[in-house]
C-alpha atoms as a PDB file:
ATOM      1  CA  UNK A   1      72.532 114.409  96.335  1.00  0.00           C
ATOM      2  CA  UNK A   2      71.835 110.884  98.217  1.00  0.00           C
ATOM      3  CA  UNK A   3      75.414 110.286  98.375  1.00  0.00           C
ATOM      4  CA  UNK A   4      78.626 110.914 100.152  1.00  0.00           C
ATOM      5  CA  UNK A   5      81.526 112.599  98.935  1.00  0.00           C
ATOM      6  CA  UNK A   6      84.457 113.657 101.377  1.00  0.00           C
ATOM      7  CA  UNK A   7      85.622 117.613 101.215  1.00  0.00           C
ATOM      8  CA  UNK A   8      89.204 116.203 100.302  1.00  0.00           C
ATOM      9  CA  UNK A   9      87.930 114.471  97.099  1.00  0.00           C
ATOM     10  CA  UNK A  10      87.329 115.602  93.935  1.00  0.00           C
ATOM     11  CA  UNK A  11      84.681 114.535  91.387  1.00  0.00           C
ATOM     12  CA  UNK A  12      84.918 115.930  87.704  1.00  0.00           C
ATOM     13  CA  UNK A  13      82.640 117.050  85.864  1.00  0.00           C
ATOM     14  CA  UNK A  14      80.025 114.326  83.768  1.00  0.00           C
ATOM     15  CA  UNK A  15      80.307 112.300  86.979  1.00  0.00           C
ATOM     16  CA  UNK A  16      77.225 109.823  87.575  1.00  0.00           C
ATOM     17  CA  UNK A  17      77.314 108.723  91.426  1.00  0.00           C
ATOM     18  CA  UNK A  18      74.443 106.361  92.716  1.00  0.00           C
ATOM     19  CA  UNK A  19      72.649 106.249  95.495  1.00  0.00           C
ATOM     20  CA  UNK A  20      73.594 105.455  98.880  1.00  0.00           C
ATOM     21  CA  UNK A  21      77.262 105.691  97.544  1.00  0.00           C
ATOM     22  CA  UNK A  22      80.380 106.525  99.933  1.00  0.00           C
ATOM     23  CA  UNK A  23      83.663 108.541  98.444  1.00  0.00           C
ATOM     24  CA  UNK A  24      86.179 108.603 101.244  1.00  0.00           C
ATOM     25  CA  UNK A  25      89.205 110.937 101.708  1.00  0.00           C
ATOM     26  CA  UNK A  26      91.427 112.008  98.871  1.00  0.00           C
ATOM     27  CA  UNK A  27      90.072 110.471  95.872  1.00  0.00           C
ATOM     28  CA  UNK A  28      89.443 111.850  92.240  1.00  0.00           C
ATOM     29  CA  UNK A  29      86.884 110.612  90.012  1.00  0.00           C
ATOM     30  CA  UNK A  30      87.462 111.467  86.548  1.00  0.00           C
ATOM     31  CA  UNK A  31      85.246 112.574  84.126  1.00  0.00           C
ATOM     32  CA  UNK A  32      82.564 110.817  82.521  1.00  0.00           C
ATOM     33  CA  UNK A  33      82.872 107.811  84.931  1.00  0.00           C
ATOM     34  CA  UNK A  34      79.738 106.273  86.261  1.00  0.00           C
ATOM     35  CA  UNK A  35      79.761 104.598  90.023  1.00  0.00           C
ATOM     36  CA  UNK A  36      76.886 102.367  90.887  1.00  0.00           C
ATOM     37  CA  UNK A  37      74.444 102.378  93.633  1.00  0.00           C
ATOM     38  CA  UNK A  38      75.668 101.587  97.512  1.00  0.00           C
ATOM     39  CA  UNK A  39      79.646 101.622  96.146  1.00  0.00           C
ATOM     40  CA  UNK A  40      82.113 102.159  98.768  1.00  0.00           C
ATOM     41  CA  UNK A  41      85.675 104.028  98.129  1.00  0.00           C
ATOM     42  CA  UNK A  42      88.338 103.905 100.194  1.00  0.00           C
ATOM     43  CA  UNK A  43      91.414 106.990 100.978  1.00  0.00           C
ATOM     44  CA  UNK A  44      92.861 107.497  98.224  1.00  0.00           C
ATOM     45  CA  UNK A  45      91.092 105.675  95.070  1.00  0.00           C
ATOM     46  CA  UNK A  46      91.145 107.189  91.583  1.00  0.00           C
ATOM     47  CA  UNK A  47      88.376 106.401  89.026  1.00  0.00           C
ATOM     48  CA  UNK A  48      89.562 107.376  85.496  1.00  0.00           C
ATOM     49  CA  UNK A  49      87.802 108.375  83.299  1.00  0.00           C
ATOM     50  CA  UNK A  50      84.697 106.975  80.889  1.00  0.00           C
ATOM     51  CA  UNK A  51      85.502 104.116  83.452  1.00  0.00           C
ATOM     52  CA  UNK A  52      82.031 102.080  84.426  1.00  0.00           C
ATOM     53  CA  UNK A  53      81.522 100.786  88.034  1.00  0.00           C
ATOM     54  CA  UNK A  54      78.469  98.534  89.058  1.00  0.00           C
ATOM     55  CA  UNK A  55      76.004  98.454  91.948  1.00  0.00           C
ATOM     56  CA  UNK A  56      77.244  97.439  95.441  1.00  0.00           C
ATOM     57  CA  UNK A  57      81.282  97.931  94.672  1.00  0.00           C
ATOM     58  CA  UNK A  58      83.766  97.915  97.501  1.00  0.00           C
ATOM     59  CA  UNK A  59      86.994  99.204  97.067  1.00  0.00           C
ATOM     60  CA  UNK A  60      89.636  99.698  99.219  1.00  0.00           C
ATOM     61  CA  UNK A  61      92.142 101.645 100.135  1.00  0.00           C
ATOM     62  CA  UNK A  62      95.035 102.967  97.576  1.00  0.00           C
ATOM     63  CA  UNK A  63      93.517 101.355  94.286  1.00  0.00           C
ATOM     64  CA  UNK A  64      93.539 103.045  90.901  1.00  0.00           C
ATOM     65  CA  UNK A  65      90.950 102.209  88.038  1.00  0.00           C
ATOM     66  CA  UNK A  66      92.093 103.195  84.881  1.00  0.00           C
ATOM     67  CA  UNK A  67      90.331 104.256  81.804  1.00  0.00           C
ATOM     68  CA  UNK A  68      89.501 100.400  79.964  1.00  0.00           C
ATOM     69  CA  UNK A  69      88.268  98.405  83.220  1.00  0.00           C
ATOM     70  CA  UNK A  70      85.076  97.934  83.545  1.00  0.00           C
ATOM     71  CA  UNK A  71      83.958  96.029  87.082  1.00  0.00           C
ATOM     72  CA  UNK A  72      80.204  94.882  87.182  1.00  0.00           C
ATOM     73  CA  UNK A  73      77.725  94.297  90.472  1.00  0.00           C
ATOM     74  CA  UNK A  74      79.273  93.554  94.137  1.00  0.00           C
ATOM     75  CA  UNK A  75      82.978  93.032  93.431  1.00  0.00           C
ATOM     76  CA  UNK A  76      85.117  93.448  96.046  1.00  0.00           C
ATOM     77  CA  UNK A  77      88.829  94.699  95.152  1.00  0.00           C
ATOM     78  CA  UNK A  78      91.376  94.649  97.985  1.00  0.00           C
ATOM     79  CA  UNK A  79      93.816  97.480  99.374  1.00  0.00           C
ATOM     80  CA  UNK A  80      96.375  98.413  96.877  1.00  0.00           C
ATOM     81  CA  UNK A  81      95.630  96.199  94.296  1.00  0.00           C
ATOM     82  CA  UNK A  82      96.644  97.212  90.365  1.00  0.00           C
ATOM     83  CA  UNK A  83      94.949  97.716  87.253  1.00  0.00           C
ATOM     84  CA  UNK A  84      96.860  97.905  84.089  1.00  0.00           C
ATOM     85  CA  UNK A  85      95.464  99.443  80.585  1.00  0.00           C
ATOM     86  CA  UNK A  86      98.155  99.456  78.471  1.00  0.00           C
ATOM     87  CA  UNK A  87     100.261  96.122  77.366  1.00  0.00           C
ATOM     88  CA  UNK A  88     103.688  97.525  76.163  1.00  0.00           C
ATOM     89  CA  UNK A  89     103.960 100.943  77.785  1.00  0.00           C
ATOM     90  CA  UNK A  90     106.017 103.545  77.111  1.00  0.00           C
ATOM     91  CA  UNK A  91     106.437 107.292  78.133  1.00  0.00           C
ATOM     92  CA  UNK A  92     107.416 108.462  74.557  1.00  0.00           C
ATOM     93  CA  UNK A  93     104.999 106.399  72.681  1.00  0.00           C
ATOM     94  CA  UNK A  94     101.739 107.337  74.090  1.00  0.00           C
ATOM     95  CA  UNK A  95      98.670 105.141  73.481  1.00  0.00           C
ATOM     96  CA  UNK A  96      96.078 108.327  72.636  1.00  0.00           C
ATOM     97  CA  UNK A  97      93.442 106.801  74.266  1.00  0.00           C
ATOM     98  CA  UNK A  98      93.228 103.295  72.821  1.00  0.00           C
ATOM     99  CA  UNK A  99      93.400 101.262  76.116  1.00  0.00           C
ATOM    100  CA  UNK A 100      93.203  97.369  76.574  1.00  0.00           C
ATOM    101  CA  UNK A 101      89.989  96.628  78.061  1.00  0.00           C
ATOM    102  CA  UNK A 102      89.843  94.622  81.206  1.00  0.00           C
ATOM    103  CA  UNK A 103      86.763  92.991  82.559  1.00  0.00           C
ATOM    104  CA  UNK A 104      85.820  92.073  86.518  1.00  0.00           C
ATOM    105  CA  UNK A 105      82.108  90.118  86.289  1.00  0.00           C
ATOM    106  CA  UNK A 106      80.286  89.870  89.261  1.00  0.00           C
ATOM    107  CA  UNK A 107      80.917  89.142  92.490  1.00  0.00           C
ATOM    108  CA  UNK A 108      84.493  89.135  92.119  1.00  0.00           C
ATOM    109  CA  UNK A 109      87.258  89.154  95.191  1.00  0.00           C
ATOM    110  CA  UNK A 110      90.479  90.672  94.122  1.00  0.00           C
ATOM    111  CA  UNK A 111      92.878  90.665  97.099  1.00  0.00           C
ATOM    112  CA  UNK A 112      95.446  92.839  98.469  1.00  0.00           C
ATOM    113  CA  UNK A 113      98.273  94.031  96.564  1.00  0.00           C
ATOM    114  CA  UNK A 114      96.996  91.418  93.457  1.00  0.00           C
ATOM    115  CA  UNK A 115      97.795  92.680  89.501  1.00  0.00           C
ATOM    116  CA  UNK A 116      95.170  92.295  87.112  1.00  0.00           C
ATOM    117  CA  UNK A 117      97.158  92.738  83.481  1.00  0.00           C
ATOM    118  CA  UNK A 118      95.023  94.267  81.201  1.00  0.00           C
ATOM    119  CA  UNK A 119      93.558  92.662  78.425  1.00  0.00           C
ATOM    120  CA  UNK A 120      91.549  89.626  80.574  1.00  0.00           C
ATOM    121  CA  UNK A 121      88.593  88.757  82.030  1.00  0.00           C
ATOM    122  CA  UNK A 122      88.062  88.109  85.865  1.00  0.00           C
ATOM    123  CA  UNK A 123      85.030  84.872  85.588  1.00  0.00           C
ATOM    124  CA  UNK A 124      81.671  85.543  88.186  1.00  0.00           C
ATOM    125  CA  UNK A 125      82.436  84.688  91.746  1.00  0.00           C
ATOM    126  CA  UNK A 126      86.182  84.120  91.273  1.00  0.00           C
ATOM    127  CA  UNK A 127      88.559  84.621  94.278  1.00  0.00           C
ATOM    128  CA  UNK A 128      91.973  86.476  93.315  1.00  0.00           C
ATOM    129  CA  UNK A 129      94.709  85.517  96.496  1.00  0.00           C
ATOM    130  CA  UNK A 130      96.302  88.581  97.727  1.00  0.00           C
ATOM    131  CA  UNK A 131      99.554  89.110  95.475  1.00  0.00           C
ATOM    132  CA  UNK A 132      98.575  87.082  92.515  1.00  0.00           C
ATOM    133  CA  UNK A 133      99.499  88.581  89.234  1.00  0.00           C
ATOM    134  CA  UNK A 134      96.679  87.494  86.963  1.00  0.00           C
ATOM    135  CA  UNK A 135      98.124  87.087  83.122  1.00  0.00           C
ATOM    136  CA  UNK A 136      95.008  85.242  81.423  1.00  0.00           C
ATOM    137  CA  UNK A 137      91.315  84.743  81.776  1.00  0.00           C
ATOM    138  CA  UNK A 138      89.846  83.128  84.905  1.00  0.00           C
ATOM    139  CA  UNK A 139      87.054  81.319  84.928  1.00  0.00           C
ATOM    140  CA  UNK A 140      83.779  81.980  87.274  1.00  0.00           C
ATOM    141  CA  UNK A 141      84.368  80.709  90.858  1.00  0.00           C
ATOM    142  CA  UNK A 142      87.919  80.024  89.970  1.00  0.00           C
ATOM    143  CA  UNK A 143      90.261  80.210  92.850  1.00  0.00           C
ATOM    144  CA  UNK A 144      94.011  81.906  91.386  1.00  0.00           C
ATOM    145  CA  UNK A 145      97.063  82.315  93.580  1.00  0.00           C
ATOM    146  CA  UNK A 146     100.815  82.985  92.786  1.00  0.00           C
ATOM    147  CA  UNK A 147     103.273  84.892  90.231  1.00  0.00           C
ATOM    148  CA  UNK A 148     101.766  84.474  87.810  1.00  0.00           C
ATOM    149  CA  UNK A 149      98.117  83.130  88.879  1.00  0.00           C
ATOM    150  CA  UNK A 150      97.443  79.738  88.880  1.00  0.00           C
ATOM    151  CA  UNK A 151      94.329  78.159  89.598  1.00  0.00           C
ATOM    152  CA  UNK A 152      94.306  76.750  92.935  1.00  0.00           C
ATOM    153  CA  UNK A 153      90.567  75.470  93.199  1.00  0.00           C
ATOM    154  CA  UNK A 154      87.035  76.565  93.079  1.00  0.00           C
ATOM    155  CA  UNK A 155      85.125  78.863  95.590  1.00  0.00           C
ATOM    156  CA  UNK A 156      81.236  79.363  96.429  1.00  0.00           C
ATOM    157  CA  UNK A 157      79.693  82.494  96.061  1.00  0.00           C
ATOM    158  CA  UNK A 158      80.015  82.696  99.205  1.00  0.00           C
ATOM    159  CA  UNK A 159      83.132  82.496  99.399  1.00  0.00           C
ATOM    160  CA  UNK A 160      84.531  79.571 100.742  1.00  0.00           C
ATOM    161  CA  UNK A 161      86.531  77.354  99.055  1.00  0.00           C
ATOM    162  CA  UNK A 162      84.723  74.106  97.927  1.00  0.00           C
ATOM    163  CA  UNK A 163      86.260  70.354  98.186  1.00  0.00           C
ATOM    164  CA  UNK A 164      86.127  68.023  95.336  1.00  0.00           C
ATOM    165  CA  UNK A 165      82.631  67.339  95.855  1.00  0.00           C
ATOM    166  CA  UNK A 166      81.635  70.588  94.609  1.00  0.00           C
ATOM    167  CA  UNK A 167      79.252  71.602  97.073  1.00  0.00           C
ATOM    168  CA  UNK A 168      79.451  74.235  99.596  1.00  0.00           C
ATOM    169  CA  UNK A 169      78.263  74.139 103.321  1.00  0.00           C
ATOM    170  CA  UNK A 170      76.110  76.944 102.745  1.00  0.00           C
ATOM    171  CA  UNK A 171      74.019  74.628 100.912  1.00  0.00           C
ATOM    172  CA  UNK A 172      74.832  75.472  97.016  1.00  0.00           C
ATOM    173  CA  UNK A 173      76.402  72.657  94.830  1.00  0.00           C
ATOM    174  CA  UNK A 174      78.102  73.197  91.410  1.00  0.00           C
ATOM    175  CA  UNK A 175      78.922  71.328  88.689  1.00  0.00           C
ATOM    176  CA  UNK A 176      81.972  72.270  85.931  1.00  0.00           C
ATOM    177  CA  UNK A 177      80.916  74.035  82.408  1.00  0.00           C
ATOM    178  CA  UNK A 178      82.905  75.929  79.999  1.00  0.00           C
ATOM    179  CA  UNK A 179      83.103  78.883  81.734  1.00  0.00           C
ATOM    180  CA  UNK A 180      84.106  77.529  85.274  1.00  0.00           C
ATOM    181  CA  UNK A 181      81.371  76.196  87.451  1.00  0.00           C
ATOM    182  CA  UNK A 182      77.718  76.911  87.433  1.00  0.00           C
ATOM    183  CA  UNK A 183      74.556  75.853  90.364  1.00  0.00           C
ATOM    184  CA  UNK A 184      73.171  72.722  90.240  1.00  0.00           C
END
């Protein structure tokens, strides 16, 4: 075992945990769900199951993945922020296990206390403020803020928000495509 798991968590069984990966106190990964390599967990996360984590995840305290998100390489997703998997729940109409999918590319920020509704894509790179309730797709580097999201600008992959220009002070410059913004 080359990774961590706190004696207050629990990990079913099928479980694939990478390398170099920390599981902090109180959380339950579900079966079948695969964590990447060199993840970090917070107190109190829950993984469901058949749920697919990349390489280099950090998530914080208090969030739940549910069954239908799938979050790739080095995304970042703040304290208490929300999944969804289901569009029009309800308690006597269960959904038997036909979940809408929701997709987090990577590299992606989600902040604190933020909704992702199921159903969309979160674009490479993008930056989620903390709060936002996300209700469509966003676009890689995109920049969302508010009830519901709106996009508020563009950010570098390193971060910090760019100025009309396009380029970063870390050096990179972008230019728009379909999909957002891509390098020079």
């Amino acid at each position: 075992m080359n990774y961590f798991v706190h004696e207050s968590s629990y990990i079913d069984e099928g479980v694939s945990i990478g390398e170099g990966t920390k599981i902090w106190h109180f959380c339950h990964i579900q079966k079948n769900a695969v964590i990447g390599k060199n993840c970090s967990l917070g107190q109190n996360v829950n993984i469901g199951c058949n749920v697919r984590i990349g390489n280099g995840v950090r998530i914080q305290n208090n969030v739940s993945v549910y069954e239908g998100v799938e979050i790739e390489d080095n995304v970042f997703c703040g304290p208490s922020c929300v999944f969804t998997n289901v569009l029009t729940p309800r308690a006597h109409f269960p959904v038997n296990g036909k979940y809408t999918g929701t997709l987090i590319r990577e590299g992606a920020s989600l902040g604190a206390n933020c909704t992702v509704v199921c159903g969309h894509t979160i674009g490479r790179n993008a930056m989620i403020a903390a709060g936002a309730v996300v209700t469509s797709d966003v676009k890689d580097h995109a920049l969302m803020a508010g009830v519901p999201a709106r996009q508020a600008g563009w950010v570098c992959e390193c971060g910090k928000k760019l100025d009309a220009s396009l380029q970063c002070g870390c050096g990179r410059k972008y230019r728009l495509s379909d999909g957002g913004l891509e390098l020079c």
